[in-house]
N, C-alpha and C. Protein backbone atom coordinates (compact mmCIF):
# COMPACT_ATOMS: atom_id res chain seq x y z
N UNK A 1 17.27 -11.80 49.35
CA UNK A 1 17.80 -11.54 48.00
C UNK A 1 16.90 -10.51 47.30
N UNK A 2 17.81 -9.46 46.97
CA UNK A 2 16.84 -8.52 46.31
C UNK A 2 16.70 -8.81 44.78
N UNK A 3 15.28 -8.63 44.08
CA UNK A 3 15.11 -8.82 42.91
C UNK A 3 14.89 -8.02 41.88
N UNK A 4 15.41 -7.89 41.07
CA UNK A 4 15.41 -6.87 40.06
C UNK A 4 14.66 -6.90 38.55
N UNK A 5 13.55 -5.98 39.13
CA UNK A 5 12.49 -5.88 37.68
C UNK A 5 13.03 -5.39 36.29
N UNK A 6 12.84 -6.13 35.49
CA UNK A 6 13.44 -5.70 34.37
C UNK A 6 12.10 -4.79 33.55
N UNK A 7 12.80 -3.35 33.22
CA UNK A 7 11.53 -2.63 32.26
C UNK A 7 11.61 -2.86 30.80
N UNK A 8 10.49 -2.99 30.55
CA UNK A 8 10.19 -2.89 28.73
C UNK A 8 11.33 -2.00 28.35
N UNK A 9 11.45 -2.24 27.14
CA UNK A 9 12.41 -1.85 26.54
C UNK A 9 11.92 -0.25 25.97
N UNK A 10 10.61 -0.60 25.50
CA UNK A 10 9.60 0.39 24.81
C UNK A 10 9.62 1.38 26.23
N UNK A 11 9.24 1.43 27.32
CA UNK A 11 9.52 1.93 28.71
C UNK A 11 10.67 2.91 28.73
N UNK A 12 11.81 1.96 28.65
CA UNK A 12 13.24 2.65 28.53
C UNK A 12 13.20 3.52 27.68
N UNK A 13 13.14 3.66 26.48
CA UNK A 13 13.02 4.09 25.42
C UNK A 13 12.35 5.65 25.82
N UNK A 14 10.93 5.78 26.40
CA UNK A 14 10.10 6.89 26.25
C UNK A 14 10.59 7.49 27.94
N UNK A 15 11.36 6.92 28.73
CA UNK A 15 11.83 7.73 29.78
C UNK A 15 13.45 8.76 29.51
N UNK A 16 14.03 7.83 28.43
CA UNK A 16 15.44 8.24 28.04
C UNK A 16 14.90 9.41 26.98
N UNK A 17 13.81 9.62 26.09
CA UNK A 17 13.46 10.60 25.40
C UNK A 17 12.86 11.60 26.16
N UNK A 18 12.10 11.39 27.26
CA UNK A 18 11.93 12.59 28.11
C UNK A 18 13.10 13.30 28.87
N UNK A 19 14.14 12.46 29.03
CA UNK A 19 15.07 12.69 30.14
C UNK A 19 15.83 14.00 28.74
N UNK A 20 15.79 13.53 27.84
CA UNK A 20 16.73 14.10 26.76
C UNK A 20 16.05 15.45 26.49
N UNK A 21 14.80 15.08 25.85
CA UNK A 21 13.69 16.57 25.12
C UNK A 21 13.74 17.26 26.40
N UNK A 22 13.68 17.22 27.97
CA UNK A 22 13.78 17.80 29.03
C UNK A 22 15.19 18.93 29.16
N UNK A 23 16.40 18.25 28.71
CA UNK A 23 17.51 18.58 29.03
C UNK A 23 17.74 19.24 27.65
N UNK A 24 17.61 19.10 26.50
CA UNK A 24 17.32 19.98 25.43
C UNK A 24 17.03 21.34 26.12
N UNK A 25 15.88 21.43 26.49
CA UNK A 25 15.53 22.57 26.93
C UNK A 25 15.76 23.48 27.43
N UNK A 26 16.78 23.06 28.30
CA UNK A 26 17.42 23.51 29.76
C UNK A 26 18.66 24.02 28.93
N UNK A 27 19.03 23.20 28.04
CA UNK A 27 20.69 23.44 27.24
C UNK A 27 20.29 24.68 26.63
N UNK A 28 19.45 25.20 25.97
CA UNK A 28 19.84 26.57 25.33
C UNK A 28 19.97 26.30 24.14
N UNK A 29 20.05 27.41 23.23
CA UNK A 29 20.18 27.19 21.99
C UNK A 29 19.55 28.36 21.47
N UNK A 30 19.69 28.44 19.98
CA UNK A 30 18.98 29.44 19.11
C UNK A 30 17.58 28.85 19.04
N UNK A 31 16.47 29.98 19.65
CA UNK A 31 14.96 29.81 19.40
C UNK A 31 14.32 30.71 19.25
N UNK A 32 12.81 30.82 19.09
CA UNK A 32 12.33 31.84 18.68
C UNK A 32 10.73 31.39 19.04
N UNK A 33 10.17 32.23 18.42
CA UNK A 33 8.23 32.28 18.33
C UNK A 33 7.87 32.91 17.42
N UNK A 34 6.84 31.89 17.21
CA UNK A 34 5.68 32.34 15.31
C UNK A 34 4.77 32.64 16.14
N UNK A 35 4.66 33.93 15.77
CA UNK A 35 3.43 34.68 16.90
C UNK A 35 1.89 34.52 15.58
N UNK A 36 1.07 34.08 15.81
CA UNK A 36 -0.31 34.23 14.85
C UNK A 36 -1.69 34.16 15.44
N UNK A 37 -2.44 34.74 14.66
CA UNK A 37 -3.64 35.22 15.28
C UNK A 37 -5.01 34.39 14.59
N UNK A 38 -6.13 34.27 14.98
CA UNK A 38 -7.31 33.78 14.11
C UNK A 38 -8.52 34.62 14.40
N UNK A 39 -8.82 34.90 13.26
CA UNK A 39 -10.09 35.37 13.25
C UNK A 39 -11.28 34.89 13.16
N UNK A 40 -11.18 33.28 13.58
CA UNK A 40 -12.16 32.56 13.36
C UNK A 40 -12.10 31.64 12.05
N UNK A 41 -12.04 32.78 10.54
CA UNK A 41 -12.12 32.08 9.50
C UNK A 41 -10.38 31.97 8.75
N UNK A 42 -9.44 32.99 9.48
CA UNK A 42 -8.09 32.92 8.80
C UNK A 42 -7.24 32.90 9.51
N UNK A 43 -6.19 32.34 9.66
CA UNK A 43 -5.06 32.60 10.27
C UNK A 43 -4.16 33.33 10.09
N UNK A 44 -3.60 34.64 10.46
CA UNK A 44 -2.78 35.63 10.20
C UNK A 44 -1.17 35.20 10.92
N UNK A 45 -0.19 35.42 10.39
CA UNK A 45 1.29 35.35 11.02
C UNK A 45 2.02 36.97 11.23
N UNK A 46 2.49 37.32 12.55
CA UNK A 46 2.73 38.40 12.81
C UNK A 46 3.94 38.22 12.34
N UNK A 47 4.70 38.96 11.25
CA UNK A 47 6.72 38.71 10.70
C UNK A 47 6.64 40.59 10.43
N UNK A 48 8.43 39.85 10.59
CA UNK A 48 8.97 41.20 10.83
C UNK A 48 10.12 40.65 9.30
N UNK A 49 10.69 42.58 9.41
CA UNK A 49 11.44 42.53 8.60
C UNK A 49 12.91 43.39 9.54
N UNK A 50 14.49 43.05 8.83
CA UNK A 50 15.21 43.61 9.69
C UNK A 50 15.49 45.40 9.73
N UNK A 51 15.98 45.90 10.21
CA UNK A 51 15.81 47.42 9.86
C UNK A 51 16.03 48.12 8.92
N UNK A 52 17.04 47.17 8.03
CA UNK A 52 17.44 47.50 6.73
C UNK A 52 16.02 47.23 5.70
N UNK A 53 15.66 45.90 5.92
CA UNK A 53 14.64 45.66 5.07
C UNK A 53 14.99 44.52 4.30
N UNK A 54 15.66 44.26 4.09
CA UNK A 54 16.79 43.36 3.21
C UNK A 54 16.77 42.21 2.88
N UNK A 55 16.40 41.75 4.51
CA UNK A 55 16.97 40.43 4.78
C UNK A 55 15.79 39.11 4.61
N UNK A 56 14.56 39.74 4.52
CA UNK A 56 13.63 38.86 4.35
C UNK A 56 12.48 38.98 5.67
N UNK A 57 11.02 38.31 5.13
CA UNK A 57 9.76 38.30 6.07
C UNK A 57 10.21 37.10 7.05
N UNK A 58 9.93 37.06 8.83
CA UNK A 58 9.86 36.07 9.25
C UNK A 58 9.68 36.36 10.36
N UNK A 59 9.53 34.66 11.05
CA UNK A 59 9.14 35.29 12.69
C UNK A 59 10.07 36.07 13.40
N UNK A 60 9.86 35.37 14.90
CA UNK A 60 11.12 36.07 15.89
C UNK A 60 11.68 35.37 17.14
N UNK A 61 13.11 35.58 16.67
CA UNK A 61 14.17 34.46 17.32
C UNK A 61 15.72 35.25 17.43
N UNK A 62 16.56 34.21 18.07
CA UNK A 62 17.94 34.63 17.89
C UNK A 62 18.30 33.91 19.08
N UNK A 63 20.04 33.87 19.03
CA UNK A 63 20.59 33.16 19.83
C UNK A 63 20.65 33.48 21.39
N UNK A 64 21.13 32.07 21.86
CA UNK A 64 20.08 32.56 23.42
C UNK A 64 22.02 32.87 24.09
N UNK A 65 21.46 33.25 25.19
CA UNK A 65 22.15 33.85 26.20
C UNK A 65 22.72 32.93 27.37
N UNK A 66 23.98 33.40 28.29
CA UNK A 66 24.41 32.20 29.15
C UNK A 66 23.01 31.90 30.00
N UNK A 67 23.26 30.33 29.96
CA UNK A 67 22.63 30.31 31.62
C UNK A 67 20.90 29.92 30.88
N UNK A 68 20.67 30.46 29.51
CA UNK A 68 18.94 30.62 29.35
C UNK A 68 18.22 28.93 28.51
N UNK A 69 17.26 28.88 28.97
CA UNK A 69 16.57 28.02 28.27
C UNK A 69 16.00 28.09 27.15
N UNK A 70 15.75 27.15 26.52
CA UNK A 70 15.59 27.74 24.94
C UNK A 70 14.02 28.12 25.18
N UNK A 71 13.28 28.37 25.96
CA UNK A 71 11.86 29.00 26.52
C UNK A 71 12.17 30.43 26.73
N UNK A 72 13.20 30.27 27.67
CA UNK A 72 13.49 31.94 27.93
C UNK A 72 13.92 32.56 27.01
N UNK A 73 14.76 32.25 25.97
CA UNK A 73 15.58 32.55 24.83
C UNK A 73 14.12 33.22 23.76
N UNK A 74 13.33 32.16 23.31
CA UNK A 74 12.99 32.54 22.46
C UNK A 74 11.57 34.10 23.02
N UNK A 75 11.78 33.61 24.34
CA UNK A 75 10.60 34.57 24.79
C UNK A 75 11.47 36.20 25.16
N UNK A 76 12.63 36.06 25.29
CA UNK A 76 13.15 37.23 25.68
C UNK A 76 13.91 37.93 23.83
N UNK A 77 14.10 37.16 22.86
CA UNK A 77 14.12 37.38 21.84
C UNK A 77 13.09 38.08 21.16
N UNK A 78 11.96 37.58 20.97
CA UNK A 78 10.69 37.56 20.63
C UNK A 78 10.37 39.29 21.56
N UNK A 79 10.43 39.20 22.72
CA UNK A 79 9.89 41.01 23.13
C UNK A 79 11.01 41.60 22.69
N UNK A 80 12.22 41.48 22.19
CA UNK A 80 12.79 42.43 21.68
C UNK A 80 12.84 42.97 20.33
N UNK A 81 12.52 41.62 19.60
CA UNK A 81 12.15 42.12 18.12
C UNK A 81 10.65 42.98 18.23
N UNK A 82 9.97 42.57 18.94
CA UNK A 82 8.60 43.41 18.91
C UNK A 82 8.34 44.46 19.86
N UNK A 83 9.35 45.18 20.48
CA UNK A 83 9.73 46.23 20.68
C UNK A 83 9.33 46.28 22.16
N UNK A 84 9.46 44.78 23.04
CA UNK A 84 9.04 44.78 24.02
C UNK A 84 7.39 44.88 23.95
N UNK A 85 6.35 44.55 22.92
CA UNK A 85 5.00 45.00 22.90
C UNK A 85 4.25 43.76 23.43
N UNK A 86 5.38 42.49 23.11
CA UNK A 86 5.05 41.54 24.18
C UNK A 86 5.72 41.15 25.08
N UNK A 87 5.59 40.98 26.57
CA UNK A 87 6.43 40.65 27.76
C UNK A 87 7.15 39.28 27.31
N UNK A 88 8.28 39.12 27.78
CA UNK A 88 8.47 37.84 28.02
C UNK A 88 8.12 36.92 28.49
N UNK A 89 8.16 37.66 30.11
CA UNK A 89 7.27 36.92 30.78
C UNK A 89 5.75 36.54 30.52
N UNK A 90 5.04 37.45 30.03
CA UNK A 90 3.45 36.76 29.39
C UNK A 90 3.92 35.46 28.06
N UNK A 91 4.96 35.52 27.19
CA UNK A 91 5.22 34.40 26.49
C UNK A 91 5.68 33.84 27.10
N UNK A 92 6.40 33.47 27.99
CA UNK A 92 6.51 31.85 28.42
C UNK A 92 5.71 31.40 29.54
N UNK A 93 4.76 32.52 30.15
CA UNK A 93 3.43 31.49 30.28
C UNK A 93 2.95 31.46 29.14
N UNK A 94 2.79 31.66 28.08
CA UNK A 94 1.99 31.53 27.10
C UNK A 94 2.28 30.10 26.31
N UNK A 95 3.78 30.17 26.23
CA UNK A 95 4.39 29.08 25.86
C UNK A 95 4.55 27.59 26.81
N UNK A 96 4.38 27.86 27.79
CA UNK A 96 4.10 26.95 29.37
C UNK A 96 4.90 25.50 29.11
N UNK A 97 4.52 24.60 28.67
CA UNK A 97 5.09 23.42 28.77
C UNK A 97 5.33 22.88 27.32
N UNK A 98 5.14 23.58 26.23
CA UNK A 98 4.87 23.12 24.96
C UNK A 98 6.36 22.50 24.82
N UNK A 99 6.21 22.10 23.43
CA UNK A 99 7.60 21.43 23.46
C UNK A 99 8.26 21.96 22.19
N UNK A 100 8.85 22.91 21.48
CA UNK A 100 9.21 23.23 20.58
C UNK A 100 9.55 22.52 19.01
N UNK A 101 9.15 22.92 17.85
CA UNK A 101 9.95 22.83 17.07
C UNK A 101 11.30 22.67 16.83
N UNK A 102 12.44 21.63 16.83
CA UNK A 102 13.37 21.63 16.73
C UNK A 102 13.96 21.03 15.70
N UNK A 103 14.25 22.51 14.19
CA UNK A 103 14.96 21.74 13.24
C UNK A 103 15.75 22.91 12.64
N UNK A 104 17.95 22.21 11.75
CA UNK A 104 18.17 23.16 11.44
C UNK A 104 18.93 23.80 12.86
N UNK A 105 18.99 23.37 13.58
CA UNK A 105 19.43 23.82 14.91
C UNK A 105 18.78 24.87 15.27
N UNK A 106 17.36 25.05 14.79
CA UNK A 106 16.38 26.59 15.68
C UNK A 106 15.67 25.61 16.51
N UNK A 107 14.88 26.17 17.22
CA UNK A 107 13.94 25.94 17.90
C UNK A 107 12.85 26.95 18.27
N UNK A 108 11.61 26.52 17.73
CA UNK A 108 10.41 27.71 17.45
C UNK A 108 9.20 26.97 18.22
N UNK A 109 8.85 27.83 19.15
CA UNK A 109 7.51 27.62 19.56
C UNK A 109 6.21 28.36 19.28
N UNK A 110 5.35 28.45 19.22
CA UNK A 110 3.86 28.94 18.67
C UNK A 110 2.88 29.18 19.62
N UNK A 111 2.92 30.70 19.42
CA UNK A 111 1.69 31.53 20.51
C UNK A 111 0.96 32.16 19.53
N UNK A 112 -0.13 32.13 20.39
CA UNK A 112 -1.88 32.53 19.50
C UNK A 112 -1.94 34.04 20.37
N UNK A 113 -1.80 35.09 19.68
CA UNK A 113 -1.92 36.64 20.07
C UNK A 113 -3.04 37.15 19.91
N UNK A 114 -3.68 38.47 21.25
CA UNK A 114 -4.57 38.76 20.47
C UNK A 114 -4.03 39.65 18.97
N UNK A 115 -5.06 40.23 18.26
CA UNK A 115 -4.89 41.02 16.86
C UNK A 115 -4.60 42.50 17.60
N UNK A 116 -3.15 42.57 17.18
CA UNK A 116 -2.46 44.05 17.23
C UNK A 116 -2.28 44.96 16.16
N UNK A 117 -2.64 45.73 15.54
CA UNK A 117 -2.38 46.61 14.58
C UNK A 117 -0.69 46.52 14.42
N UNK A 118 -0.14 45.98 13.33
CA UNK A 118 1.22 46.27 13.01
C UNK A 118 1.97 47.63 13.56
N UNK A 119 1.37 48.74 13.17
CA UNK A 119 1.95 50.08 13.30
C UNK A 119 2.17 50.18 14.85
N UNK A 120 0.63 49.17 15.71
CA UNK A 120 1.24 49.48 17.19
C UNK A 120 2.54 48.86 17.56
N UNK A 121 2.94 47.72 17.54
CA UNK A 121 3.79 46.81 17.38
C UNK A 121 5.33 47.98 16.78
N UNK A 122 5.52 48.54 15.90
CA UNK A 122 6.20 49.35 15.27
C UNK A 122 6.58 50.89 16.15
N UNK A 123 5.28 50.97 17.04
CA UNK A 123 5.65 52.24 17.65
C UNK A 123 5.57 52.44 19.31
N UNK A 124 5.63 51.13 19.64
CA UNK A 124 5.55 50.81 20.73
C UNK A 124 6.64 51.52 21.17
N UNK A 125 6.54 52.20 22.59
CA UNK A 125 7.59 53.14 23.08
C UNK A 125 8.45 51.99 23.90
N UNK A 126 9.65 52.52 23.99
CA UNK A 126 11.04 51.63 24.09
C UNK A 126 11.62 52.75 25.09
N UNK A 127 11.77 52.46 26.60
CA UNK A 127 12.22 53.00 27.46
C UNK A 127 13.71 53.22 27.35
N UNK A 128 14.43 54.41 27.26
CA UNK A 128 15.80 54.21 27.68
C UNK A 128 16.52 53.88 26.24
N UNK A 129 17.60 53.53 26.30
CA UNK A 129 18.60 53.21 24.93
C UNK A 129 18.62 51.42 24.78
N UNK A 130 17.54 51.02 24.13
CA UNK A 130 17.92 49.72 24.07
C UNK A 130 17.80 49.01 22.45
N UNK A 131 19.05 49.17 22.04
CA UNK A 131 19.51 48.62 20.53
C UNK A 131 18.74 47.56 20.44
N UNK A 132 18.66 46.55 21.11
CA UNK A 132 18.11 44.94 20.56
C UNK A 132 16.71 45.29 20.13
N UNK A 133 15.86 46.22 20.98
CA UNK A 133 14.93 45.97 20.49
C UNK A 133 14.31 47.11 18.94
N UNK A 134 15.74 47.62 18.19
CA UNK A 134 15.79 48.50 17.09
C UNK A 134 15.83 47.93 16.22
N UNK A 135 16.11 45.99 15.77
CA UNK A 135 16.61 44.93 15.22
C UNK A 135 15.70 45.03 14.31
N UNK A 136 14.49 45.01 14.30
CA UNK A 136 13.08 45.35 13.56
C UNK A 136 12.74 46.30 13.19
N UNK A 137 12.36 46.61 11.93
CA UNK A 137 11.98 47.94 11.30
C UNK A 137 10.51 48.01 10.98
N UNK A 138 10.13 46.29 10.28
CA UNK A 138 8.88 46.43 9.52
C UNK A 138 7.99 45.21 9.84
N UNK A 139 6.87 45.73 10.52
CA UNK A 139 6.33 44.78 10.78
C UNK A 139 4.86 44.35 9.78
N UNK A 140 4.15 43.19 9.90
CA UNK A 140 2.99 43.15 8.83
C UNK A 140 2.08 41.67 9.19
N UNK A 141 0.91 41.99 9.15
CA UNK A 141 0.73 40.37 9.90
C UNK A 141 0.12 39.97 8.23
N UNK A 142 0.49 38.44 7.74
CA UNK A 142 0.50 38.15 6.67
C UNK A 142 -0.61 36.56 6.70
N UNK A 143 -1.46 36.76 5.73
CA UNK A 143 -2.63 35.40 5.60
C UNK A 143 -1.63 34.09 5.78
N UNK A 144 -1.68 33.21 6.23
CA UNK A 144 -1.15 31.76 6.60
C UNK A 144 -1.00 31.30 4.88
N UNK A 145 -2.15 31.59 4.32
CA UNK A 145 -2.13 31.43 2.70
C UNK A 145 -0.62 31.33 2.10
N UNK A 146 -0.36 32.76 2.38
CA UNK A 146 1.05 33.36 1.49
C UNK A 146 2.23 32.26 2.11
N UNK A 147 1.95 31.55 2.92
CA UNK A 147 3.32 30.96 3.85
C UNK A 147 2.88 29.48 2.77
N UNK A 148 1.60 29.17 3.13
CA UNK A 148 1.52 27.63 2.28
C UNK A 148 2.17 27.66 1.38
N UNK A 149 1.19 28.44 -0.02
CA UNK A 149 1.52 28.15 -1.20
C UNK A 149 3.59 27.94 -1.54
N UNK A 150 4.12 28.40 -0.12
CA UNK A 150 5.64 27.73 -0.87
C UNK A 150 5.52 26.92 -0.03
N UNK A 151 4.99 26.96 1.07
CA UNK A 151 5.45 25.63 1.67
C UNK A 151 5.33 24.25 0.78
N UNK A 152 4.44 24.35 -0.22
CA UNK A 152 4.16 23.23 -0.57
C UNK A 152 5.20 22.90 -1.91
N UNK A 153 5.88 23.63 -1.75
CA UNK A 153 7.18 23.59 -2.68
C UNK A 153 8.27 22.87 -2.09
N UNK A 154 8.77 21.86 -2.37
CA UNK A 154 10.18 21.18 -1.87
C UNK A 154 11.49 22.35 -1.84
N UNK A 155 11.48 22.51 -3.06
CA UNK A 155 12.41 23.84 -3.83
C UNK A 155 12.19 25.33 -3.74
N UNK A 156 11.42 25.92 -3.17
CA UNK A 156 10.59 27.05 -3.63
C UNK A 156 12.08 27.99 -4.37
N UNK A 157 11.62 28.55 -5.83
CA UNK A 157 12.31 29.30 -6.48
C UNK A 157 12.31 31.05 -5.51
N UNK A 158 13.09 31.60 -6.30
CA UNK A 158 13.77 33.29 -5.59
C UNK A 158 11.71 33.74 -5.76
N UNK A 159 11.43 33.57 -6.59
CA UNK A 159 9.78 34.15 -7.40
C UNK A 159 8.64 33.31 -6.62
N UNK A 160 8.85 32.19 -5.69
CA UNK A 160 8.10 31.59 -4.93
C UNK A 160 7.98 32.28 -3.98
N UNK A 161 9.52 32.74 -3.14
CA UNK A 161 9.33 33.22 -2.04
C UNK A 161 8.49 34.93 -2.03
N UNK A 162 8.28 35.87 -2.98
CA UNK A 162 7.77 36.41 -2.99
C UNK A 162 6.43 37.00 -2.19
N UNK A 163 5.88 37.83 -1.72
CA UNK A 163 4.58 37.88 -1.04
C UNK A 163 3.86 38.55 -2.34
N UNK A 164 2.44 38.55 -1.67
CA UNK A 164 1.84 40.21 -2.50
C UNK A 164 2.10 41.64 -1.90
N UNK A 165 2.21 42.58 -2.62
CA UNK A 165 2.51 43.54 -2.21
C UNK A 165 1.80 44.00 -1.25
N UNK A 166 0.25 43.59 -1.35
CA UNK A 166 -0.99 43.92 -0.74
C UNK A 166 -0.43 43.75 0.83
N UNK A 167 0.67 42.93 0.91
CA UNK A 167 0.63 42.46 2.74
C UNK A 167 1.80 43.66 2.71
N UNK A 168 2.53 43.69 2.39
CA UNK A 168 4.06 44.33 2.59
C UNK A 168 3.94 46.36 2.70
N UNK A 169 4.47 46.62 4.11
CA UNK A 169 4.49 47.94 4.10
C UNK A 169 5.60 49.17 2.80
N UNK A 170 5.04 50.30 2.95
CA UNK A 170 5.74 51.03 2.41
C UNK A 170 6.70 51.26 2.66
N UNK A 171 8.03 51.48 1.74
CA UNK A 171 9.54 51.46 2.47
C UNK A 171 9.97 50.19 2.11
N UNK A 172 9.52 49.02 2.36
CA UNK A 172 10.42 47.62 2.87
C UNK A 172 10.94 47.23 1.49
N UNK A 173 12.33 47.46 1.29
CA UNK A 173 12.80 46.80 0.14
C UNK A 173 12.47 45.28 -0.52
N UNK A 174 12.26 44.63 0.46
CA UNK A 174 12.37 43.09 0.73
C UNK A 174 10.65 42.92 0.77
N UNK A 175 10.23 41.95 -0.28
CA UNK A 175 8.72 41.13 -0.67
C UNK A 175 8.62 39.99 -0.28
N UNK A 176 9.90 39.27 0.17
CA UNK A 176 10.24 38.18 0.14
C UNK A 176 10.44 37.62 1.47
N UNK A 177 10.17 36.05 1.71
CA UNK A 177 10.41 35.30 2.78
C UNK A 177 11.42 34.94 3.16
N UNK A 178 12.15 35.24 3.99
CA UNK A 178 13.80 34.31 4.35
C UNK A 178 13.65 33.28 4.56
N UNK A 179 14.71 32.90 3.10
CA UNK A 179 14.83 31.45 2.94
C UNK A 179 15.53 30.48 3.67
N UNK A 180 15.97 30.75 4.75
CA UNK A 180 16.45 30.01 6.47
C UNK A 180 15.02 29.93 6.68
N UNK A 181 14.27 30.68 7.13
CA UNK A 181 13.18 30.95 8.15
C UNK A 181 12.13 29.75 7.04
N UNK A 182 11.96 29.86 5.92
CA UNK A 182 11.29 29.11 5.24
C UNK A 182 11.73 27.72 5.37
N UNK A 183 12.80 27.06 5.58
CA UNK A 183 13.36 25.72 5.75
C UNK A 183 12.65 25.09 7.25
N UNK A 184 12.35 26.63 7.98
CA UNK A 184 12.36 25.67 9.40
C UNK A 184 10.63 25.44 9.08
N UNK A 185 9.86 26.50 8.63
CA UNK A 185 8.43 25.95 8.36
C UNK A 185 7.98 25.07 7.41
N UNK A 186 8.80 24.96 6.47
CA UNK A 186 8.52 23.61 5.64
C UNK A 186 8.92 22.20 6.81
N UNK A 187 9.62 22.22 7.17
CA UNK A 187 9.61 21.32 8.21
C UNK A 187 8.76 21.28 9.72
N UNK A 188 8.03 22.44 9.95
CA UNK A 188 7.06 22.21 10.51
C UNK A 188 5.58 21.59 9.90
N UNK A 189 5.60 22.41 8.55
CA UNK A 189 4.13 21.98 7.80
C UNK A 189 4.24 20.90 7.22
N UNK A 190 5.67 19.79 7.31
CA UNK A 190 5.51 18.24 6.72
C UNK A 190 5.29 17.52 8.02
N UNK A 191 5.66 18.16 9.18
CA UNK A 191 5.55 17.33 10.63
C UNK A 191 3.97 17.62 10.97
N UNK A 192 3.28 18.61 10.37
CA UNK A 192 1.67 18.79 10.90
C UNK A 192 2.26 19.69 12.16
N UNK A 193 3.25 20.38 12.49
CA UNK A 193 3.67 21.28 14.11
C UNK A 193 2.46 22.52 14.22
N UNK A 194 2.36 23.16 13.00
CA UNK A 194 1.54 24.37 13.07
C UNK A 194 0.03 24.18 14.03
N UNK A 195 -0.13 24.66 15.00
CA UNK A 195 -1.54 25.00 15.97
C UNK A 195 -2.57 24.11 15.25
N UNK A 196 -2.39 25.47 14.35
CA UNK A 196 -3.94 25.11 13.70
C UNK A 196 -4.40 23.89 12.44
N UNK A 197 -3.32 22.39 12.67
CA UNK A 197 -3.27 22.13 11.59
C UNK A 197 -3.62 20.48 12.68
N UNK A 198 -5.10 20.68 12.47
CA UNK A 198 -5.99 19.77 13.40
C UNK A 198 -5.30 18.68 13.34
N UNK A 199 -4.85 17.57 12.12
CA UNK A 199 -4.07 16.52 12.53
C UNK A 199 -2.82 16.20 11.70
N UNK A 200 -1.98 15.09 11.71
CA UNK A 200 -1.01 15.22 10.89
C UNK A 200 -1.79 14.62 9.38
N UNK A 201 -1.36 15.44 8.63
CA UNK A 201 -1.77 15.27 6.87
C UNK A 201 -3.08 15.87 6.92
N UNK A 202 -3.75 16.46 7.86
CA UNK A 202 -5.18 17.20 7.15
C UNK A 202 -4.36 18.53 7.85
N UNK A 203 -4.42 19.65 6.45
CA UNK A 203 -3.53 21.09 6.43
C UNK A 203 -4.85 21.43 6.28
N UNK A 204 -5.20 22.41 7.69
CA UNK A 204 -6.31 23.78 7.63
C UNK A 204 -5.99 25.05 6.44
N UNK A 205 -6.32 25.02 5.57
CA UNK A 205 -6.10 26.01 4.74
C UNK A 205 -6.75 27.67 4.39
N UNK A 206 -5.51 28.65 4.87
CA UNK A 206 -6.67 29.44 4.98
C UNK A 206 -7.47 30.11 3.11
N UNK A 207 -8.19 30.71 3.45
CA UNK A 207 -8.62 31.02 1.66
C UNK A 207 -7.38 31.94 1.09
N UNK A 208 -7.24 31.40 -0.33
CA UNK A 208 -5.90 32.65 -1.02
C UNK A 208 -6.80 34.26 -0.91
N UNK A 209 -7.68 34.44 -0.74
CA UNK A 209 -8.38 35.74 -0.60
C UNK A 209 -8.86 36.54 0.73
N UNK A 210 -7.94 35.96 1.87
CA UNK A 210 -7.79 36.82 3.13
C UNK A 210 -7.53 37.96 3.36
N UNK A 211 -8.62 38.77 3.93
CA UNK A 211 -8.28 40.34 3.89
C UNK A 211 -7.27 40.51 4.22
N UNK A 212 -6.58 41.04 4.03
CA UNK A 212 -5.21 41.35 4.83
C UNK A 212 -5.42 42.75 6.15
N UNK A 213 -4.71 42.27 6.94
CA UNK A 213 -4.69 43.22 8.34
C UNK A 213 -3.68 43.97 8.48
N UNK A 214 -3.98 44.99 9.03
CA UNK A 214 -2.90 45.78 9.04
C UNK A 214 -2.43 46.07 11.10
């Protein structure tokens, strides 16, 4: 007579959530990557703006493709907004096994870059005729600072989302954070998701007086 072990329930539970967050993955979806850098004492966020200018500061994402994982998605997204200046392939080893942000129906994962001069990023040569990666006009890496102070807003008003000018290139109509893109990081910075945000409820803060990089 064969006998049959019965598993914890708690057991069941954390094999049916891997089986799921696994197959998430595999399903596809709209994702992206918050590309940011440290200098030791600040944390910088590499955002773009769209070619118009218009549309608002934020990372880099977009909807994925047949067949792609939301790894490949956000990594083959991600070199096209940045003009191909990062491989794909180097982001999703970079991105390797992490497990994404998933809220809002995006999904954002977080790579630590080295420090690129914006303008290189901007003039990175683009082989051949390839539109996707024209999607981006303006790029700017911005103090982690400027992202808190709304994050810590439930509501943030049109005058919250604002930057300082000090970060924002010449040309870019748009000062401001897209307020989509801001929903998905307020919901990272109440979950503690951000790298550098040692545990949940202690927020690494960088100083409001970060040089800004160009």
């Amino acid at each position: 007579m064969i006998q049959v072990t019965k598993m914890p329930a708690t057991l069941i539970t954390v094999i049916l959530l891997t089986i799921l967050t696994a197959a998430s993955a595999l399903a596809g979806g709209p994702a992206g990557i918050l590309l940011y850098h440290s200098d030791g004492d600040n944390i910088f966020l590499l955002l773009a703006n769209d070619s118009q200018g218009t549309r608002g500061w934020s990372g880099f994402g977009g909807e994925s493709e047949a067949g792609e994982s939301l790894r490949a998605t956000a990594a083959r997204e991600t070199e096209e907004e940045t003009r191909g200046y990062f491989s794909r392939a180097w982001l999703e080893e970079q991105i390797g096994e992490q497990e994404p942000l998933s809220t809002h129906g995006f999904h954002m994962y977080f790579v630590e870059v080295p420090f690129v001069p914006a303008e290189r990023v901007l003039n990175n040569p683009v082989e051949g005729h390839q539109a996707a990666m024209g999607e981006m006009q303006f790029y700017a890496w911005i103090p982690f600072s400027e992202l808190e102070r709304v994050l810590e807003k439930d509501n943030p008003s049109e005058a919250d989302l604002r930057m300082s000018p000090l970060h924002v290139p010449r040309g870019c109509a748009s000062h401001s954070f897209w307020r989509v893109w801001i929903m998905n990081m307020h919901d990272a910075w109440e979950q503690g998701f951000f790298p550098w945000i040692r545990s949940a409820g202690s927020k690494q803060t960088a100083p409001a007086n970060a040089t800004p990089r160009r």
